[in-house]
PDB file of N, CA and C in Angstrom:
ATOM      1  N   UNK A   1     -10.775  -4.793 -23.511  1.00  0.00           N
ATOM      2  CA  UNK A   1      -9.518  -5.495 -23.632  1.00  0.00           C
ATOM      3  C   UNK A   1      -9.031  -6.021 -22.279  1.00  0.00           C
ATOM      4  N   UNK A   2      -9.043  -5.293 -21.236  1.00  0.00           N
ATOM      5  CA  UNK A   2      -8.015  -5.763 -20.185  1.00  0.00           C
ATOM      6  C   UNK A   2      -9.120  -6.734 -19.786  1.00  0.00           C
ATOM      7  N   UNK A   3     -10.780  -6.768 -19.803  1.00  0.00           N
ATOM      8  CA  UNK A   3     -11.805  -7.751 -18.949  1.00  0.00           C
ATOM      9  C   UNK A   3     -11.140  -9.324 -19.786  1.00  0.00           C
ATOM     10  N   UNK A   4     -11.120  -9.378 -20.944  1.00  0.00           N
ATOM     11  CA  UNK A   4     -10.558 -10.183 -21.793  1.00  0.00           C
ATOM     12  C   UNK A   4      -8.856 -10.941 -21.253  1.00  0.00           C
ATOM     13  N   UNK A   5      -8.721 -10.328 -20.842  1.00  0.00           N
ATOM     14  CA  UNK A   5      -6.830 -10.749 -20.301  1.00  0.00           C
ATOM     15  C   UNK A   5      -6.797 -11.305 -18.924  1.00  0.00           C
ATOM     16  N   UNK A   6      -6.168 -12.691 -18.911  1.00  0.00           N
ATOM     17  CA  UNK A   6      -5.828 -13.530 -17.889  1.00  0.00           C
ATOM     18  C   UNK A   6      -5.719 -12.285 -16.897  1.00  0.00           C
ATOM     19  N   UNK A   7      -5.728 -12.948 -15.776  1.00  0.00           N
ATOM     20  CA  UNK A   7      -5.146 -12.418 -14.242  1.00  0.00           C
ATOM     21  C   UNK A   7      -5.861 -11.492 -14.105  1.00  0.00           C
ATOM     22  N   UNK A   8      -5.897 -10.143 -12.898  1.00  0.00           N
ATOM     23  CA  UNK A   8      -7.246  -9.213 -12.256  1.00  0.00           C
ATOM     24  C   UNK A   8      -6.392  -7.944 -12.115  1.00  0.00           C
ATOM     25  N   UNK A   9      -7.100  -7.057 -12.090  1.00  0.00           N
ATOM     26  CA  UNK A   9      -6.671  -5.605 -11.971  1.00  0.00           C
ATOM     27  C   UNK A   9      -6.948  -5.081 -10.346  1.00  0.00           C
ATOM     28  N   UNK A  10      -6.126  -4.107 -10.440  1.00  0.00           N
ATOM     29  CA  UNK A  10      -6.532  -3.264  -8.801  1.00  0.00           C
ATOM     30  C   UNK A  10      -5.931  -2.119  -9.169  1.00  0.00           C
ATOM     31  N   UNK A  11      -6.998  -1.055  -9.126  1.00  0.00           N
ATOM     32  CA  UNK A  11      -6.882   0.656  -9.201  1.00  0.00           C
ATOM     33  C   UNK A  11      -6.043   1.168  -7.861  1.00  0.00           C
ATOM     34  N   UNK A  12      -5.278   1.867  -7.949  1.00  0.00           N
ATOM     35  CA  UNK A  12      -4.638   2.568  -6.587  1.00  0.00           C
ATOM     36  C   UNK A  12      -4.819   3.983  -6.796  1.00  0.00           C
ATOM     37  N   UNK A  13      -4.790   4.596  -5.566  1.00  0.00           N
ATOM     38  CA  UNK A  13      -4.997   5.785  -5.285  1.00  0.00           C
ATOM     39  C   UNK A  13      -3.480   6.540  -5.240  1.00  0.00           C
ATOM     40  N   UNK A  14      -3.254   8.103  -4.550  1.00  0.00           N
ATOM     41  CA  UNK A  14      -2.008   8.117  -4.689  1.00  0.00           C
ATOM     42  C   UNK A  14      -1.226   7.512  -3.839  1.00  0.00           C
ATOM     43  N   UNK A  15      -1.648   7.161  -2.694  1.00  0.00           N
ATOM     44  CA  UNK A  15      -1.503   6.258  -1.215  1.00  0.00           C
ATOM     45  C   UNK A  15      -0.778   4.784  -1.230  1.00  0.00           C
ATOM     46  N   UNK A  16      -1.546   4.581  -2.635  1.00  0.00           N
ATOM     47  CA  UNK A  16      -1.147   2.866  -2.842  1.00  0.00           C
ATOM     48  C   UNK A  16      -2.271   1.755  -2.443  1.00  0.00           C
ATOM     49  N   UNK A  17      -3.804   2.576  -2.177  1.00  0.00           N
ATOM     50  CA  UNK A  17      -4.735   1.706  -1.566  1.00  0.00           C
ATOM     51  C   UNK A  17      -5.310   1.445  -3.094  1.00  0.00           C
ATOM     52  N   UNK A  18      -6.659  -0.071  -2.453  1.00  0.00           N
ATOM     53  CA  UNK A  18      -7.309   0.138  -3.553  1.00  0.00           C
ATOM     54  C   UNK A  18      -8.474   1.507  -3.667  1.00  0.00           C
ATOM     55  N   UNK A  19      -8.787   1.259  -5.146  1.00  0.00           N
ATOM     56  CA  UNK A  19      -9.926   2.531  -4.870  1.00  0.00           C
ATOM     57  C   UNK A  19     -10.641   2.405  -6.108  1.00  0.00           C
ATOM     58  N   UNK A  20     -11.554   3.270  -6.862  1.00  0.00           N
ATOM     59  CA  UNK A  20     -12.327   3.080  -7.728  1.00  0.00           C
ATOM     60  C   UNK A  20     -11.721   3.769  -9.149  1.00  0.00           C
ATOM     61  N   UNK A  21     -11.512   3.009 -10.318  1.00  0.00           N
ATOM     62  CA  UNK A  21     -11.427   3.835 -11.291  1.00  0.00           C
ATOM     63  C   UNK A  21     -10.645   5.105 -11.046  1.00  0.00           C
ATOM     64  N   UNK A  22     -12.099   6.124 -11.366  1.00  0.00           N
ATOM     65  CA  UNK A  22     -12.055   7.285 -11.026  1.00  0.00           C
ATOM     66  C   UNK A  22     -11.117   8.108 -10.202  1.00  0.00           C
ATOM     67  N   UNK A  23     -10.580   7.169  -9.350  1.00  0.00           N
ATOM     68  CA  UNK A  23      -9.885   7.763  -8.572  1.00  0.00           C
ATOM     69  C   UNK A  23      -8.176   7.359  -8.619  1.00  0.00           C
ATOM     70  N   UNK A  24      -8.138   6.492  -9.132  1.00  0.00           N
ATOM     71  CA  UNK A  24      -6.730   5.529  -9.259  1.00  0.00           C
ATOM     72  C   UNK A  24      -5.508   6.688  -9.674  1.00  0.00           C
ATOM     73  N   UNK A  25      -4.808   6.008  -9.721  1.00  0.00           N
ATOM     74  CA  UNK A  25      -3.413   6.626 -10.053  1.00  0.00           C
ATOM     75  C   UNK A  25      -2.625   6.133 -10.793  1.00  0.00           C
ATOM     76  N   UNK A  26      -2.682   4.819 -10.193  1.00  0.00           N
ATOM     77  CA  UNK A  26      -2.279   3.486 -10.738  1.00  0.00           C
ATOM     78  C   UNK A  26      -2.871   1.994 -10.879  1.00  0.00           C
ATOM     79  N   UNK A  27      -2.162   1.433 -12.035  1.00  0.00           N
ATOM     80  CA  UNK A  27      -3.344  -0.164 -12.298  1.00  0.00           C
ATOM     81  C   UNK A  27      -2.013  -1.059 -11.714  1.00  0.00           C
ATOM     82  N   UNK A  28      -3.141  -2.249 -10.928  1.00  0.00           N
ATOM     83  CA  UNK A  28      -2.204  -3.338 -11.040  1.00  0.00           C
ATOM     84  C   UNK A  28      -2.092  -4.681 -11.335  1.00  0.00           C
ATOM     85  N   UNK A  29      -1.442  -5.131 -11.893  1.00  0.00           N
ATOM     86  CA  UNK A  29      -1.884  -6.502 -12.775  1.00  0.00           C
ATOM     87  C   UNK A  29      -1.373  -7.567 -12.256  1.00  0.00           C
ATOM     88  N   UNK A  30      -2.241  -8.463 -12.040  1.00  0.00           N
ATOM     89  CA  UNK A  30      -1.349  -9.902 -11.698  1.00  0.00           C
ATOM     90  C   UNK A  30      -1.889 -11.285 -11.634  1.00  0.00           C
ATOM     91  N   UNK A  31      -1.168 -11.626 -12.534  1.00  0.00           N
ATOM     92  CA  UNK A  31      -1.638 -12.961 -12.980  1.00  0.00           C
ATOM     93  C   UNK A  31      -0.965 -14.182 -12.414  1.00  0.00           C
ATOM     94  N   UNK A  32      -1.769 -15.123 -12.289  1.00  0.00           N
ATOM     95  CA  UNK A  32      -0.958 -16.441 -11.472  1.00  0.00           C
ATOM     96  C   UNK A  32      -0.999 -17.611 -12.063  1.00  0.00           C
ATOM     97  N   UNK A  33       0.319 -17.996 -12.551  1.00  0.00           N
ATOM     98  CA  UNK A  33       0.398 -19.469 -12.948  1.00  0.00           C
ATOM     99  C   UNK A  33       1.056 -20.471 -11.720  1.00  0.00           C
ATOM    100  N   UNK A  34      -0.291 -21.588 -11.427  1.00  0.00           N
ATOM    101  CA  UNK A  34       0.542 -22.068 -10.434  1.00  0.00           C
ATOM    102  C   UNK A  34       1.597 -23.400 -10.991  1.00  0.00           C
ATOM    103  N   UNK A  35       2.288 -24.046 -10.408  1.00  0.00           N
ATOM    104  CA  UNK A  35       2.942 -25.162 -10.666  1.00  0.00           C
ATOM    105  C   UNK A  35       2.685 -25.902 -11.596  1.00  0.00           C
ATOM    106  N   UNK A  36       1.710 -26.786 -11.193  1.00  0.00           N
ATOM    107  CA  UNK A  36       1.450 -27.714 -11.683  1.00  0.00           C
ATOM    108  C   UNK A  36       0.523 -27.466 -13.347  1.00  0.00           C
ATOM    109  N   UNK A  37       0.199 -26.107 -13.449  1.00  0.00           N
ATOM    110  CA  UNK A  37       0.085 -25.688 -15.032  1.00  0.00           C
ATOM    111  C   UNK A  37       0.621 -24.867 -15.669  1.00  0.00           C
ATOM    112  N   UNK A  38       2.213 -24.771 -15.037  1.00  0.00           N
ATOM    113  CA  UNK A  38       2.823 -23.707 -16.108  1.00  0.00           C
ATOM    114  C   UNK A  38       4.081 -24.603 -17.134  1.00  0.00           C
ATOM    115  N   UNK A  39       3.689 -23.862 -18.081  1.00  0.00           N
ATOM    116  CA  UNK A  39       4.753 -24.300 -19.519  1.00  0.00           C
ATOM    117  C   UNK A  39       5.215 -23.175 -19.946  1.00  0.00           C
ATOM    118  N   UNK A  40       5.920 -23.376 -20.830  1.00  0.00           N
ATOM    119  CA  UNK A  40       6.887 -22.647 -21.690  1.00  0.00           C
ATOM    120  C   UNK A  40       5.585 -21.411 -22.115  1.00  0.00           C
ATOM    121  N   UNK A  41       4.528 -21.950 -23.137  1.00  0.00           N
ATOM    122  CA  UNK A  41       3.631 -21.320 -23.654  1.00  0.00           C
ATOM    123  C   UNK A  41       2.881 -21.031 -22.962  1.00  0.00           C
ATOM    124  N   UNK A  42       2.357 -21.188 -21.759  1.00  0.00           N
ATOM    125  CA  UNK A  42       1.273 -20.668 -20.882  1.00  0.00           C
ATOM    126  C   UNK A  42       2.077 -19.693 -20.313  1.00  0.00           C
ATOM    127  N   UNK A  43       2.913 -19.212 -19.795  1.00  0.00           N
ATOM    128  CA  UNK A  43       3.586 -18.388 -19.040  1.00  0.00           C
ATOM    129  C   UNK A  43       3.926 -17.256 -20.462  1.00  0.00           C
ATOM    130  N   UNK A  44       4.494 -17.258 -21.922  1.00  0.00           N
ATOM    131  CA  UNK A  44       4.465 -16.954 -23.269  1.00  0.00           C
ATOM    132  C   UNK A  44       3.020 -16.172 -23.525  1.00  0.00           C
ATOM    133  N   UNK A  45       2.115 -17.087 -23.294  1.00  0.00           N
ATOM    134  CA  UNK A  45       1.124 -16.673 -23.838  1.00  0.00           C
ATOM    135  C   UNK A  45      -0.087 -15.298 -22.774  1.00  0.00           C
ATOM    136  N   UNK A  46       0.327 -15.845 -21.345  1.00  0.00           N
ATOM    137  CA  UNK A  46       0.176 -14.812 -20.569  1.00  0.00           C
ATOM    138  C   UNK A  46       0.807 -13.493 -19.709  1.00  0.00           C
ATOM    139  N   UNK A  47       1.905 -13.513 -20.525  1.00  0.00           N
ATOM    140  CA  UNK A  47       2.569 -12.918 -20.296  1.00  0.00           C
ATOM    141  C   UNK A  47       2.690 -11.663 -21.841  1.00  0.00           C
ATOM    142  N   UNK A  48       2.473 -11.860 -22.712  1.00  0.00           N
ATOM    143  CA  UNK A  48       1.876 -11.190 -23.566  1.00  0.00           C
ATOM    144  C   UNK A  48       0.608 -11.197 -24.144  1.00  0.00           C
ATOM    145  N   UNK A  49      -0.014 -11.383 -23.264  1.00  0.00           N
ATOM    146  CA  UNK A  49      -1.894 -10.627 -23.863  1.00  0.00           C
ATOM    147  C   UNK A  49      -1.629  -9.641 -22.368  1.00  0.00           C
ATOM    148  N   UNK A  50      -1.171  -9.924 -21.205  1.00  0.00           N
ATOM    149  CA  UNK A  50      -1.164  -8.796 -20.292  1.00  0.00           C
ATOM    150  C   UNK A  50      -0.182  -7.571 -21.279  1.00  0.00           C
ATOM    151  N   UNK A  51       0.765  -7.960 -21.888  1.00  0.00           N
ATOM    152  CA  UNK A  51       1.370  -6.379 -22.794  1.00  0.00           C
ATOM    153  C   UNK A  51       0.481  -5.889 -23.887  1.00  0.00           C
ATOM    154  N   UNK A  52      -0.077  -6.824 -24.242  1.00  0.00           N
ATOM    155  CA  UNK A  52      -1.072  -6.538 -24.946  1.00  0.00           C
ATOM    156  C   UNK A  52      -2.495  -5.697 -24.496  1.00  0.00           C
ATOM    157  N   UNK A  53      -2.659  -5.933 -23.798  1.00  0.00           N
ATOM    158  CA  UNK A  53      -3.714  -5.207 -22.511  1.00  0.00           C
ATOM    159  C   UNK A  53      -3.030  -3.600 -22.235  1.00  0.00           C
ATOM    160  N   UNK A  54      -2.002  -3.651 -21.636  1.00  0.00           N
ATOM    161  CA  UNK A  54      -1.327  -2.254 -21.094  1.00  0.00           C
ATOM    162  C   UNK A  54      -1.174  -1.621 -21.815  1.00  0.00           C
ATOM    163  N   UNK A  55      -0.712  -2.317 -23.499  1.00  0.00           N
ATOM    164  CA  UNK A  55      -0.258  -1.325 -24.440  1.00  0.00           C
ATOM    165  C   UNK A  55      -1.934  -0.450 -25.106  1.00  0.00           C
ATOM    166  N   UNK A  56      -2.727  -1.647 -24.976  1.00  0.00           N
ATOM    167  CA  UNK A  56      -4.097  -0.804 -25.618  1.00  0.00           C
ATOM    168  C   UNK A  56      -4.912   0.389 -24.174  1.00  0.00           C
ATOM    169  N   UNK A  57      -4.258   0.479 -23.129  1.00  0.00           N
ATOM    170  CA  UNK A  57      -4.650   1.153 -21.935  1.00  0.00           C
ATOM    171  C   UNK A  57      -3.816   2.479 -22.043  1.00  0.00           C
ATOM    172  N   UNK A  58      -2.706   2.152 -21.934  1.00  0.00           N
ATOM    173  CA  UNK A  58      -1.934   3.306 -22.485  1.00  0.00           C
ATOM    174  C   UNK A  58      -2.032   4.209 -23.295  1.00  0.00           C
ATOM    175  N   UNK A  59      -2.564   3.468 -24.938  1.00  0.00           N
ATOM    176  CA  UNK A  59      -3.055   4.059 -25.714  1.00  0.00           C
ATOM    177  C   UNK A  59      -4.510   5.092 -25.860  1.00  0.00           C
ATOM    178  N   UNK A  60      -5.454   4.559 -24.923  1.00  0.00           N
ATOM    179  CA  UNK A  60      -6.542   5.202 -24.664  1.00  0.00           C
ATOM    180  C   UNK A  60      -6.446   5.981 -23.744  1.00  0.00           C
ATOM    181  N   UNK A  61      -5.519   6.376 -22.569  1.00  0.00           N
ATOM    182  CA  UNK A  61      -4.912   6.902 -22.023  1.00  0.00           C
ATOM    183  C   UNK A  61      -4.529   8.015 -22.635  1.00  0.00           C
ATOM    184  N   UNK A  62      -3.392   8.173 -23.404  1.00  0.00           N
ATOM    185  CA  UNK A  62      -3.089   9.065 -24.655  1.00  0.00           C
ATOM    186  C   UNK A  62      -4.304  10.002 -25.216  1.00  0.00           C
ATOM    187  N   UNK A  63      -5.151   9.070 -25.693  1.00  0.00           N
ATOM    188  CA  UNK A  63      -6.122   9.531 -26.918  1.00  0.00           C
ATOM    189  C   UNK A  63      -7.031  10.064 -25.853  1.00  0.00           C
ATOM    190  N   UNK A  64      -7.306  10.236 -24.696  1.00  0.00           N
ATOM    191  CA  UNK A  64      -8.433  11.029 -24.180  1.00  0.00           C
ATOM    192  C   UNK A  64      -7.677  12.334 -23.499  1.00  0.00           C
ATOM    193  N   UNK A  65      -6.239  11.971 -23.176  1.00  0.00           N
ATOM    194  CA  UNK A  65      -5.288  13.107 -22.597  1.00  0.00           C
ATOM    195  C   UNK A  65      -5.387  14.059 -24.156  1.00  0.00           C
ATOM    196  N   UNK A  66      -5.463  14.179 -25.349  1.00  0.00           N
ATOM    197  CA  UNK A  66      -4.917  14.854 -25.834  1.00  0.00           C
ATOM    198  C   UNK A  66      -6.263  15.585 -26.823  1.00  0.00           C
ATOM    199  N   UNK A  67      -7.266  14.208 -26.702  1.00  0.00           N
ATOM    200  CA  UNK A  67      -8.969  15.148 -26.755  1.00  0.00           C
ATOM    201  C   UNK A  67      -9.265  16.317 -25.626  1.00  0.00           C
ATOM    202  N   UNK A  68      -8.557  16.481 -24.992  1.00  0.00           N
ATOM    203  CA  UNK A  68      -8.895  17.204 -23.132  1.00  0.00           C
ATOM    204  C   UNK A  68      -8.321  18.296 -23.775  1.00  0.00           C
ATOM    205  N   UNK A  69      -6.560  18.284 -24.040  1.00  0.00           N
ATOM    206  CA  UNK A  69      -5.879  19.314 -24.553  1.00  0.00           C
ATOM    207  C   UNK A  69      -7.072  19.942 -25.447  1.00  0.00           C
ATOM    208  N   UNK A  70      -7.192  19.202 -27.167  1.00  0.00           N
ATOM    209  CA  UNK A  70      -7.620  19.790 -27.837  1.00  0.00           C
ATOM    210  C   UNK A  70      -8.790  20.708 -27.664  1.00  0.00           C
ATOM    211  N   UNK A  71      -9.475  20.394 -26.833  1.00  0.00           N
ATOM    212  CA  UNK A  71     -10.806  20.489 -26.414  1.00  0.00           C
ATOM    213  C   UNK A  71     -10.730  22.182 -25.695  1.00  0.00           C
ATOM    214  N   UNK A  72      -9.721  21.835 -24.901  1.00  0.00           N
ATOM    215  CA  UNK A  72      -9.353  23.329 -24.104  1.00  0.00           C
ATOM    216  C   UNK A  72      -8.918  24.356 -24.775  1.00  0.00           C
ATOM    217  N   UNK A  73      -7.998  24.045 -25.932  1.00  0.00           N
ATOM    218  CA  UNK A  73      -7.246  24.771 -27.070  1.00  0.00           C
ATOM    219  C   UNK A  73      -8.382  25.652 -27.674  1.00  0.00           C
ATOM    220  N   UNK A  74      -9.311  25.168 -28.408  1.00  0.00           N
ATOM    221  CA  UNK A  74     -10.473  25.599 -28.983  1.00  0.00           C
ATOM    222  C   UNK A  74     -11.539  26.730 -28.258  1.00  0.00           C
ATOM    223  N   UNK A  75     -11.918  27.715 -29.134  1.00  0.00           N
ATOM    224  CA  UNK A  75     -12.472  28.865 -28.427  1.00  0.00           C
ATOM    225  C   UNK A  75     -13.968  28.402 -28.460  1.00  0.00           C
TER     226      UNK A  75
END
């Protein structure tokens, strides 16, 4: 999903550098409309597939935090 979504990502560490995945803390997103091609709907339309992106990151986020729990729960 997010390779699919306008604009580029950058993983941060707890520091605020970049860093790998694995190591991040935090994502950061940013997309650029310059001048001479932004409209109503291009700015509309990229501006929600990036919520669209975070919300399905979040979600997998969730769903592996709570396989970890379950996982530990279990004898």
């Amino acid at each position: 999903m997010p390779a699919a979504t306008p604009g580029f990502y950058t993983f941060l560490d707890e520091d605020g550098a970049s860093c790998q995945l694995r190591e991040a803390e935090t994502g950061q997103v940013e997309y650029r409309i310059y001048p001479d091609g932004v409209t109503q709907q291009v700015l509309m339309d990229g501006s929600m597939a990036i919520a669209t992106s975070m919300r399905y990151v979040q979600h997998v986020v969730v769903a592996v935090a709570r396989n970890r729990i379950s996982l530990r729960v279990r004898p």
